[in-house]
Protein backbone atom coordinates (compact mmCIF):
# COMPACT_ATOMS: atom_id res chain seq x y z
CA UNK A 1 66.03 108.56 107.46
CA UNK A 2 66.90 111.41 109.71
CA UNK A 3 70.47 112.91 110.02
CA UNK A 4 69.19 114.57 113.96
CA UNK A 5 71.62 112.20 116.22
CA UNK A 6 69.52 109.90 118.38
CA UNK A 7 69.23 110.79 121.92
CA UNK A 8 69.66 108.80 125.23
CA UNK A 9 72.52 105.54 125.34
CA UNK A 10 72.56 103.60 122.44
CA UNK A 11 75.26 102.58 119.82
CA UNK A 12 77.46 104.67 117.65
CA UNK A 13 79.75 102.87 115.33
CA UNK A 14 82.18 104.81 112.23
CA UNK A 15 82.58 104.19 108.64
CA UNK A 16 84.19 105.06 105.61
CA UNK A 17 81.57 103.07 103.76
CA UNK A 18 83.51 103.81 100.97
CA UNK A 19 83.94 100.41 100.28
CA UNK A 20 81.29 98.20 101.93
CA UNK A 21 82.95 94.53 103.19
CA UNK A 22 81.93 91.64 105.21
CA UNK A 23 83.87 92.90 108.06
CA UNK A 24 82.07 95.75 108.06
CA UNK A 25 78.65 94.13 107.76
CA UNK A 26 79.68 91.96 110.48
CA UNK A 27 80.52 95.06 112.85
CA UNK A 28 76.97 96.75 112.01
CA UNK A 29 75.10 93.06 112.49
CA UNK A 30 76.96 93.39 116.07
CA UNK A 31 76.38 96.59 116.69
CA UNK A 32 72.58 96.03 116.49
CA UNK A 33 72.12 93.27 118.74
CA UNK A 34 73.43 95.71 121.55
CA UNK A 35 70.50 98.82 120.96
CA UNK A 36 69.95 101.45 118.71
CA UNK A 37 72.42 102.05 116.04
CA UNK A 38 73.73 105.77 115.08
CA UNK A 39 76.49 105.06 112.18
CA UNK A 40 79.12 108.40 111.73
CA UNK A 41 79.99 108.23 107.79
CA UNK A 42 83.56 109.88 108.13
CA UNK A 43 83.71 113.21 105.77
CA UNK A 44 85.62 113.83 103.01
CA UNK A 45 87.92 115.46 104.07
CA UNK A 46 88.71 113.73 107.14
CA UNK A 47 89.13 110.59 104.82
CA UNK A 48 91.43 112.85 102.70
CA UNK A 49 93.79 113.97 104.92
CA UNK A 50 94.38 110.98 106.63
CA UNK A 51 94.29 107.96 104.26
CA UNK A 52 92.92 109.20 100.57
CA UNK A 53 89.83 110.83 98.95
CA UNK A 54 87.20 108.18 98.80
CA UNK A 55 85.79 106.72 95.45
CA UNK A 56 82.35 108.24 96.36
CA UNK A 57 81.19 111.26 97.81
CA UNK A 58 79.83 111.79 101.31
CA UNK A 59 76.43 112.22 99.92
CA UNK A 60 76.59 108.65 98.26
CA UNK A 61 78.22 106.75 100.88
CA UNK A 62 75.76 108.32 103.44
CA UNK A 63 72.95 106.45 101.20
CA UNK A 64 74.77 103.04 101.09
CA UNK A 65 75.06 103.38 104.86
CA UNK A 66 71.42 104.13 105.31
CA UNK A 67 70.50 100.67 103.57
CA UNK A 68 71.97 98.30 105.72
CA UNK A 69 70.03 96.63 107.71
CA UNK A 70 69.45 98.12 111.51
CA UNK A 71 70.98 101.43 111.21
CA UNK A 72 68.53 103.90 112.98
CA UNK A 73 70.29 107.16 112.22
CA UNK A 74 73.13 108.35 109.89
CA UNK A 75 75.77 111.58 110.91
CA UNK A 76 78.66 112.92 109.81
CA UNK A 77 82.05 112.55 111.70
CA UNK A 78 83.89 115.38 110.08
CA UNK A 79 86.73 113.97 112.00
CA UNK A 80 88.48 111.05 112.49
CA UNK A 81 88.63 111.78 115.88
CA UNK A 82 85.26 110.90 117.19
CA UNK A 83 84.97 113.18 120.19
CA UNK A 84 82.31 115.55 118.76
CA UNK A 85 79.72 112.89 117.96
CA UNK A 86 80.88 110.99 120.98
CA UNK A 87 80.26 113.92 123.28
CA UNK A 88 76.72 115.04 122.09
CA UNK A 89 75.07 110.90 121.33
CA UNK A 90 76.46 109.76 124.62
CA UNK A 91 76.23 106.33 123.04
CA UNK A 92 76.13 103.50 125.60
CA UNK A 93 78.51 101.69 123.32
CA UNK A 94 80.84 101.98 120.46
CA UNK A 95 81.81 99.16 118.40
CA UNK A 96 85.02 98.55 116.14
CA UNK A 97 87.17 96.04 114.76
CA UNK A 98 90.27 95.08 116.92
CA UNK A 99 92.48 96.02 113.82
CA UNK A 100 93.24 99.84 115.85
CA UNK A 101 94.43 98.21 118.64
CA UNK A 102 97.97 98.52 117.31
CA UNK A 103 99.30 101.23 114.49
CA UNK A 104 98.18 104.65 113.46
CA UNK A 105 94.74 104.72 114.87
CA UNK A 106 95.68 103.81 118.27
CA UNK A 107 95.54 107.23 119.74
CA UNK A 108 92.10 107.16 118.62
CA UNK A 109 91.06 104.10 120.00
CA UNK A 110 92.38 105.72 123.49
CA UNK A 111 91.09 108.88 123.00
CA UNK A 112 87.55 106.85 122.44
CA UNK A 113 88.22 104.61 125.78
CA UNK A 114 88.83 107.83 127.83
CA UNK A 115 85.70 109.65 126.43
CA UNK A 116 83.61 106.92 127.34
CA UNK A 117 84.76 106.36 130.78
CA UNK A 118 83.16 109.82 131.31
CA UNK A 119 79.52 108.52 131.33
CA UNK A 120 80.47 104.47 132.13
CA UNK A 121 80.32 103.90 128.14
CA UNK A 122 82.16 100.71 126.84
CA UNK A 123 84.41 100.14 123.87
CA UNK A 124 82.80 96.67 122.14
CA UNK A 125 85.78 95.26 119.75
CA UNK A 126 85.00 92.17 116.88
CA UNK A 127 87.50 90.38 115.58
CA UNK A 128 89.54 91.61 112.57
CA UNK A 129 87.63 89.51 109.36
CA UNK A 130 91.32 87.85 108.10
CA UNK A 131 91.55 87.96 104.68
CA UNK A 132 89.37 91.06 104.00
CA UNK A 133 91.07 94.52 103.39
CA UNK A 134 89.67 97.73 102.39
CA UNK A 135 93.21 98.72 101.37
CA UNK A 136 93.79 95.58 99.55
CA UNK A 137 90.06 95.89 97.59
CA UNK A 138 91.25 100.05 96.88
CA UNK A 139 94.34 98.24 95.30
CA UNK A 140 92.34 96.16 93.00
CA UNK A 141 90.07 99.34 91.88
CA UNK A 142 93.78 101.14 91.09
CA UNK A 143 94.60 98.35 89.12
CA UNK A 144 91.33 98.13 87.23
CA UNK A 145 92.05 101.62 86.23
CA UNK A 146 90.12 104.59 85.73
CA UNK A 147 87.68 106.69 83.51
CA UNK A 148 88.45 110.23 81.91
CA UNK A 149 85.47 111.65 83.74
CA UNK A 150 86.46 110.29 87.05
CA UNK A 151 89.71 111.06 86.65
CA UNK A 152 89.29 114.53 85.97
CA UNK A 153 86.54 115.28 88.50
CA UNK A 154 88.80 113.57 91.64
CA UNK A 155 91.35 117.11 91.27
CA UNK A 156 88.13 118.97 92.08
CA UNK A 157 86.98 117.28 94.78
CA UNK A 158 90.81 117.08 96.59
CA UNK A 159 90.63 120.80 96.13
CA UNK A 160 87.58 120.87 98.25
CA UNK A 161 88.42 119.00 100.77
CA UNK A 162 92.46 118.77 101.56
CA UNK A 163 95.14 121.55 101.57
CA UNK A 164 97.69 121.06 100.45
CA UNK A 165 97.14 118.88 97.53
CA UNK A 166 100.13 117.70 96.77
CA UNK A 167 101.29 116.95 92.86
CA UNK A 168 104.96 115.08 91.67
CA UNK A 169 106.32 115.12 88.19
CA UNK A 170 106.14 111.86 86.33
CA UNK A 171 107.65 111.79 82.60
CA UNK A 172 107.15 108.18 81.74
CA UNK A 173 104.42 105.42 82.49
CA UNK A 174 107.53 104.02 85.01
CA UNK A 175 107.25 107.20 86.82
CA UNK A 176 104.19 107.49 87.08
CA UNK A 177 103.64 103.89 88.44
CA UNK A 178 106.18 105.19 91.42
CA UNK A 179 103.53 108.04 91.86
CA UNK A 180 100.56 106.02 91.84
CA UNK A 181 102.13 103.33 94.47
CA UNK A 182 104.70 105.51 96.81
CA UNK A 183 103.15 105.79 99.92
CA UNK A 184 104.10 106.15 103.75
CA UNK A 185 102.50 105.43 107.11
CA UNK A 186 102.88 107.09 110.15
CA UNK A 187 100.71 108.37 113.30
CA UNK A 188 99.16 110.83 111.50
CA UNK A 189 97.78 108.45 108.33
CA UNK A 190 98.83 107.66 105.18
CA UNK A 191 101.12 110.01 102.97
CA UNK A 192 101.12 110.01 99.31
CA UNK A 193 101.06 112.06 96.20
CA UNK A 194 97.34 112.98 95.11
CA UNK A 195 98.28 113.56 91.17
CA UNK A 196 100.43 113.83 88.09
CA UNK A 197 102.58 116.72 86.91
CA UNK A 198 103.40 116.69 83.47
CA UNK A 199 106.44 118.76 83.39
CA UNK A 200 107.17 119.93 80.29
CA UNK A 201 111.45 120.55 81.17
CA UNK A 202 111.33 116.60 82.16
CA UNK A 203 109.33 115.49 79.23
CA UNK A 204 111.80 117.24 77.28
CA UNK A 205 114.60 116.69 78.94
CA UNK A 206 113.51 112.61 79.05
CA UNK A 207 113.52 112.89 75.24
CA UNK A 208 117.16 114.38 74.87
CA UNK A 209 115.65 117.52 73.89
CA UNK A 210 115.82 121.36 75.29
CA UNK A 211 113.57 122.83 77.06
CA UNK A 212 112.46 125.42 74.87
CA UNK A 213 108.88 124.07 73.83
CA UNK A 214 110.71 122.22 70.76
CA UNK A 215 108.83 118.95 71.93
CA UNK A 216 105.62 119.25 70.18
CA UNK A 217 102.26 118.67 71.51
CA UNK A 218 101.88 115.61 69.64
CA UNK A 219 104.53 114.44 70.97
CA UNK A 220 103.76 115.26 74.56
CA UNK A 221 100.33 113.40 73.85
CA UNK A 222 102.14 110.28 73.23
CA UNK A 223 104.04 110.74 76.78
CA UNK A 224 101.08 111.15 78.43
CA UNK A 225 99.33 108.30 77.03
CA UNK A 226 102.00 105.92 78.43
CA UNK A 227 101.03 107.90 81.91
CA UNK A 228 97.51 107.38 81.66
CA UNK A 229 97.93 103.99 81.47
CA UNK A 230 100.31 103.60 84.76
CA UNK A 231 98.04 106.06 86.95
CA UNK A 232 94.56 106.30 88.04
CA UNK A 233 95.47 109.28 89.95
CA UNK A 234 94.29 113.43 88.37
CA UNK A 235 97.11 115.07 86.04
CA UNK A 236 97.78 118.59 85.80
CA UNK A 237 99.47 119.29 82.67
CA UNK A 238 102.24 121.75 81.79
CA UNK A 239 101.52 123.80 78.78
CA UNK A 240 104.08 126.33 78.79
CA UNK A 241 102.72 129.76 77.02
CA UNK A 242 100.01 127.70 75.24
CA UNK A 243 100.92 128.72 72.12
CA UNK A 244 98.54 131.11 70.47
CA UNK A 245 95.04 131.46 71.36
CA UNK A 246 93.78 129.05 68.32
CA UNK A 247 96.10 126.91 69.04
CA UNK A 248 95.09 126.78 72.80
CA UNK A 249 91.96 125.67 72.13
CA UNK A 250 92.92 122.70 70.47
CA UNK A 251 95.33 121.72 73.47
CA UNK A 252 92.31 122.53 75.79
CA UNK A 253 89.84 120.06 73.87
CA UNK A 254 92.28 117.09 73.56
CA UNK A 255 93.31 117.00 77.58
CA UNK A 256 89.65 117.56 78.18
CA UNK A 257 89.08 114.23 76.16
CA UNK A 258 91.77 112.35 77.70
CA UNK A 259 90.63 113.21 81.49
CA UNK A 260 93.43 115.51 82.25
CA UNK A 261 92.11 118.07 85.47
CA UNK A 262 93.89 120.91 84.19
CA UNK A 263 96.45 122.67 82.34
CA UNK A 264 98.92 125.34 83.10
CA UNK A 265 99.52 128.33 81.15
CA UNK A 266 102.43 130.74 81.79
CA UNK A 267 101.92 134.57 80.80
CA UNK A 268 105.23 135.20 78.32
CA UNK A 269 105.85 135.42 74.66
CA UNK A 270 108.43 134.38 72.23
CA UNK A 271 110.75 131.65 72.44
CA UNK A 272 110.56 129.36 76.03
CA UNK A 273 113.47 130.38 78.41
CA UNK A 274 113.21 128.47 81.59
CA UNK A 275 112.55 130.85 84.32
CA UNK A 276 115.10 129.34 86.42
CA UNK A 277 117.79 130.37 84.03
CA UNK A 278 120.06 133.78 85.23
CA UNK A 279 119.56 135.22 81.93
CA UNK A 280 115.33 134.54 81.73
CA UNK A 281 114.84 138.05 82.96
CA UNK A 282 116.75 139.69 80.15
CA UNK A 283 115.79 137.48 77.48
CA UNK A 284 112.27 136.89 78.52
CA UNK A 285 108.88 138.93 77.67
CA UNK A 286 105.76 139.14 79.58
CA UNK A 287 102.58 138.75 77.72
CA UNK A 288 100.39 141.69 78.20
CA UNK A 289 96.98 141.27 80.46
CA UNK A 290 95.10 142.05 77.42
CA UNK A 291 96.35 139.39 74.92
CA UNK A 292 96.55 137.00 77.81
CA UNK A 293 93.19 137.08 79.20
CA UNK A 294 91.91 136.75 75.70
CA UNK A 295 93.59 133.58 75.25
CA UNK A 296 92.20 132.70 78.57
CA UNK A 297 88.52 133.43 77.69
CA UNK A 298 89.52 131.20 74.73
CA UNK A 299 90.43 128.71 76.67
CA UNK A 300 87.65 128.55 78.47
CA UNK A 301 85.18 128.77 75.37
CA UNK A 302 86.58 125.36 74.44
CA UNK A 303 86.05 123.68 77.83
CA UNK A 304 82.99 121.02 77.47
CA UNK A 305 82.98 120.19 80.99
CA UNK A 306 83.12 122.26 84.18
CA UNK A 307 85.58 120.07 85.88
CA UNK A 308 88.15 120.87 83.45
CA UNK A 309 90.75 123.65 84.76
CA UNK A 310 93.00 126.60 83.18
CA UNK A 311 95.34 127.85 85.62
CA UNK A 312 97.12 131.15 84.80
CA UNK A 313 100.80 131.27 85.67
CA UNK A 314 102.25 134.27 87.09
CA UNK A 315 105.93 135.12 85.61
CA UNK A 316 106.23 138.91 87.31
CA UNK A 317 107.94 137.74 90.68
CA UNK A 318 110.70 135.91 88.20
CA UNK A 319 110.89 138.75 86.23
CA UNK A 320 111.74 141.12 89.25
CA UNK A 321 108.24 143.07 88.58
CA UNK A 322 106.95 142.27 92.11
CA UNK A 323 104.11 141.32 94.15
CA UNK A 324 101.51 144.35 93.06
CA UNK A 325 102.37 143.38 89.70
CA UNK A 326 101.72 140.04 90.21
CA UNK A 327 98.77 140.56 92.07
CA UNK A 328 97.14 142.95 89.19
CA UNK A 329 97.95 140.31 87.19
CA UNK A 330 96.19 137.98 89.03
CA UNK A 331 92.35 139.55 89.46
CA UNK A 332 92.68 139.98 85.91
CA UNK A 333 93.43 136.15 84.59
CA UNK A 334 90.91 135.20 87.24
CA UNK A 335 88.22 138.32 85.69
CA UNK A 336 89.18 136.34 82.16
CA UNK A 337 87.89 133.06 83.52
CA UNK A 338 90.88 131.17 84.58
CA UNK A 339 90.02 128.80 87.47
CA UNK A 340 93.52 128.98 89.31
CA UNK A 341 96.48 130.76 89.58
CA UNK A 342 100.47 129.57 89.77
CA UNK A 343 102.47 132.11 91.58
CA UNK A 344 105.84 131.32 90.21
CA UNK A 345 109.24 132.89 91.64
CA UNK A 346 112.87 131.48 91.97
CA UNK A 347 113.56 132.93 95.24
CA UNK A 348 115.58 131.30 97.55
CA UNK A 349 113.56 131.86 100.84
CA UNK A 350 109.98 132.02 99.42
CA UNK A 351 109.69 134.87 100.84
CA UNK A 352 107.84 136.77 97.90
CA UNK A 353 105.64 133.76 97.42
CA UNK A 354 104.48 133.74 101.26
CA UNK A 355 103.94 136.95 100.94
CA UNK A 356 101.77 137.15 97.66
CA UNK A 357 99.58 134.06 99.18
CA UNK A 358 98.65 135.63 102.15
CA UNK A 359 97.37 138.79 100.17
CA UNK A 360 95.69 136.55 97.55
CA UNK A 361 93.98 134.42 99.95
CA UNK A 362 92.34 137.45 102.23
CA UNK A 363 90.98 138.33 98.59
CA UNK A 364 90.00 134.67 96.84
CA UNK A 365 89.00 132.39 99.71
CA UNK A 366 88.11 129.64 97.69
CA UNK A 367 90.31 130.29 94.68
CA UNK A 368 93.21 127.58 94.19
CA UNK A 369 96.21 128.97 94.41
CA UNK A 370 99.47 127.04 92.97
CA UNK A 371 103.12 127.22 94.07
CA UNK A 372 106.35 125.26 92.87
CA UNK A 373 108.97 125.36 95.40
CA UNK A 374 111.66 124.07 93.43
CA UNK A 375 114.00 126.80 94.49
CA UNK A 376 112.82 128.04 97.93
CA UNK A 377 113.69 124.12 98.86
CA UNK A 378 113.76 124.65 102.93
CA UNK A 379 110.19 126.05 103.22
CA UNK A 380 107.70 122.89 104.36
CA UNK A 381 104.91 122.43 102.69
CA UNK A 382 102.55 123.00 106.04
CA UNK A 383 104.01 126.63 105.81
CA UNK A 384 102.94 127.24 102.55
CA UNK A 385 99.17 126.06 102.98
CA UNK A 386 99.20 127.95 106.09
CA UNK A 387 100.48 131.06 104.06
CA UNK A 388 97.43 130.01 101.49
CA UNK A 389 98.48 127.80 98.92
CA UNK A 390 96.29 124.69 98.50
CA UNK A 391 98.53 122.83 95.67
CA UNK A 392 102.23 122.30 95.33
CA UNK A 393 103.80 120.86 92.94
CA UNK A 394 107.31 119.29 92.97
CA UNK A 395 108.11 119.87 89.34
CA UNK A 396 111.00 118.01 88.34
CA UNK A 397 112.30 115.78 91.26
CA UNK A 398 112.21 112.13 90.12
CA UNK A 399 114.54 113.07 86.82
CA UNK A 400 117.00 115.34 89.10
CA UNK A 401 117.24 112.25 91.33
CA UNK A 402 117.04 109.73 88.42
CA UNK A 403 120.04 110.66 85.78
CA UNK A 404 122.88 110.90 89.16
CA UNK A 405 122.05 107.31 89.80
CA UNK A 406 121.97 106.31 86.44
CA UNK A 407 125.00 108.23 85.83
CA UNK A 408 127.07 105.87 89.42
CA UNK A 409 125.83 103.56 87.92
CA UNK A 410 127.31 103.40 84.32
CA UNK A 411 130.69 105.04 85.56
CA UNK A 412 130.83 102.08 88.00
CA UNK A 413 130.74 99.62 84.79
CA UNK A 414 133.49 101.52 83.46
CA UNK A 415 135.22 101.50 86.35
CA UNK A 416 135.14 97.75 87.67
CA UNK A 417 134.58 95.87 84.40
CA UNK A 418 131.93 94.42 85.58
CA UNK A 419 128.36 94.99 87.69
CA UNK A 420 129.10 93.42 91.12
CA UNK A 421 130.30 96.23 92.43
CA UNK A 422 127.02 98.01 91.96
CA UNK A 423 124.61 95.73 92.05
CA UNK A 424 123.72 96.09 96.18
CA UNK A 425 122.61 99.66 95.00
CA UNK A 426 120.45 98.36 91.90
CA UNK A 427 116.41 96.74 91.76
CA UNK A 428 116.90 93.25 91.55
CA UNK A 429 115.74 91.80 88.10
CA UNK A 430 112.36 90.07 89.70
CA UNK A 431 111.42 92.62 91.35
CA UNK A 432 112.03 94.82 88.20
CA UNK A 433 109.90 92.35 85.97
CA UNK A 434 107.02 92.58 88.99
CA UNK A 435 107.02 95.92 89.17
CA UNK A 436 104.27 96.42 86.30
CA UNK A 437 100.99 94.48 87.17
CA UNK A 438 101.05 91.28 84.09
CA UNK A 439 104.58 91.43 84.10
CA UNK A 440 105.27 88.08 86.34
């Protein structure tokens, strides 16, 4: 079937076709009856940025699309917007479900009312299908779970198509249910977390232990089997210095296995000091390039599958050894094999961070590059994907916010005697035991 749009008036209808319904059928069956039918498959990254990253690729749901019965021509819409398609088909009609009438597609639906009115085009709507939800049947896949493959290859494809990708720690299967459901809605789409970070100063600190790489790997396993089970969503895990290269490639072939997308490596030897510490930069050493690169290529000689990712953590801009540092730093890890870098710095502005991601991006344009503003907290995250990063990570959030209210609450107790006081502030008990899917 030919992707060359159709020429003359006809019909032009979009799709997701991510996840193929009777309400859609029914809006393509209509859609015939009025002439020729051109069907836009919305893009990737289109889908991405304004609900989430579809189950299948473009490529796949462009074939579903071209089965159904009385489509004449498949396109792209590389936006949700559908002025581009719009403006070259001419279509005589467009036809949609009555669903965007009201909420975050609205602007589109008047955007698509003016453009027709240019050429005395008409906006056909059907009948929202009740009962039949593309969001609701997207739940149902979540709670069905996932595969390791899938799973791992989904971080690869957001970094394709959406910038930033956006990643929240999660240090227990409880968190990471919050990160697989939290979600917001507003004119511009739906807002969420795209994956996991397995913070190794929460898992730590979540165990009563210090974060000085004490908690062992098998022991980190364990946590992020509970998390596996509570997300279908990519994990990046945190692997501190990645122990010596032998070890490495151990760590490398069991998150492989499991479906983890990547792992983080930071460049410094010796005993962990957290970098956010005032003493780090006296008590801290720098790996050399040389021994670090090798335990890169190591890395990398382990990896099965291509999906997989090392990314290389930067320590010179916390160590007060600057951006050229950091930079030469950089092309090296990346020269080693890594597939990513984290610039890492504890400024308060961001300043240095901006400033290394606009020199690494005119250098790597397709490269992802990692920051953590966990210091530099008034910076928004649209200025630092501008600036060049594509991922940012919120490393330890949920546990800073977790152990104050924990904390009111049990001095509260103490206080009162009792739990009245407190318990307007607290998760009522049902909706704690249906919180986890099996649990009511």
């Amino acid at each position: 079937m030919s992707e060359k749009p159709i020429e003359g008036n006809g019909v032009y209808i979009a799709l997701c076709a991510d996840l193929i319904h009777p309400g859609h059928l029914n809006v393509v069956k209509h859609a015939t009856t009025l002439g020729e039918l051109t069907v836009g498959v919305i893009s990737d990254k289109a889908m991405a940025c304004f609900h989430r990253l579809p189950l299948l690729t473009w490529e796949q749901r462009k074939a579903i699309v071209e089965g159904l019965k009385g489509v004449s021509n498949v396109i792209m819409q590389d936006s949700l917007d559908y002025e581009r398609n719009l403006r070259e088909l001419k279509p005589r009609y467009v036809v949609h479900g009555d669903d965007w009438v009201e909420g975050p597609q609205r602007r589109i639906r008047d955007r698509v009312i003016d453009i027709l009115a240019e050429w005395g085009g008409e906006l056909v709507e059907i009948p929202y299908v009740q009962g039949i939800s593309s969001a609701a049947l997207d739940q149902e896949i979540r709670l069905n779970g996932t595969t390791p493959s899938s799973r791992m290859r989904r971080f690869r494809r957001l970094l394709s198509v959406k910038s930033p990708v956006k990643l929240i720690e999660a240090h227990s299967g409880l968190t990471a249910v919050l990160v697989e459901n939290c979600q917001i809605e507003d004119d511009n789409g739906l807002k969420e977390f795209d994956g996991v970070w397995l913070s190794s100063l929460t898992d730590s600190t979540a165990k009563g232990k210090p974060d000085i790489e004490y908690v062992d790997k098998t022991s980190r396993l364990a946590t992020l089997q509970d998390i596996l089970e509570s997300t279908t969503k990519p994990i990046v895990f945190d692997g501190d210095s990645g122990g010596v290269p032998e070890h490495f490639v151990f760590t490398v072939r069991s998150l492989e296995r499991l479906g983890i997308s990547a792992v983080v490596i930071e460049d410094k030897v010796g005993l962990k000091k957290n970098s956010l510490l005032d003493s780090y930069t006296t008590e801290v050493v720098q790996d050399s390039i040389e021994n670090f690169c090798y335990k890169i290529r190591e890395g990398r000689a382990a990896k099965v599958t291509p999906e997989f990712m090392i990314v290389a953590r930067i320590e010179s801009l916390n160590l007060g050894k600057g951006i050229e540092d950091a930079y030469r730093r950089a092309d090296a890890y990346l020269a080693a094999g890594a597939d990513s870098v984290m610039i890492h710095s504890k400024s308060k502005d961001g300043k240095d961070v901006l400033e290394f991601s606009r020199k690494f991006r005119k250098q790597y344009s397709d490269v992802p590059l990692v920051v953590v503003p966990s210091t530099y907290t008034t910076v928004y995250d649209y200025e630092l994907s501008e600036a060049g990063a594509n991922v940012i990570i919120y490393a330890n959030h949920l546990l800073r916010s977790a152990y104050p209210a924990m904390l009111k609450t049990a001095l509260a107790i103490l206080r009162n005697g009792r739990t009245h006081e407190i318990e307007s502030e607290l998760m009522p008990i049902k909706d704690m035991i249906g919180l986890i899917p099996g649990g009511t």
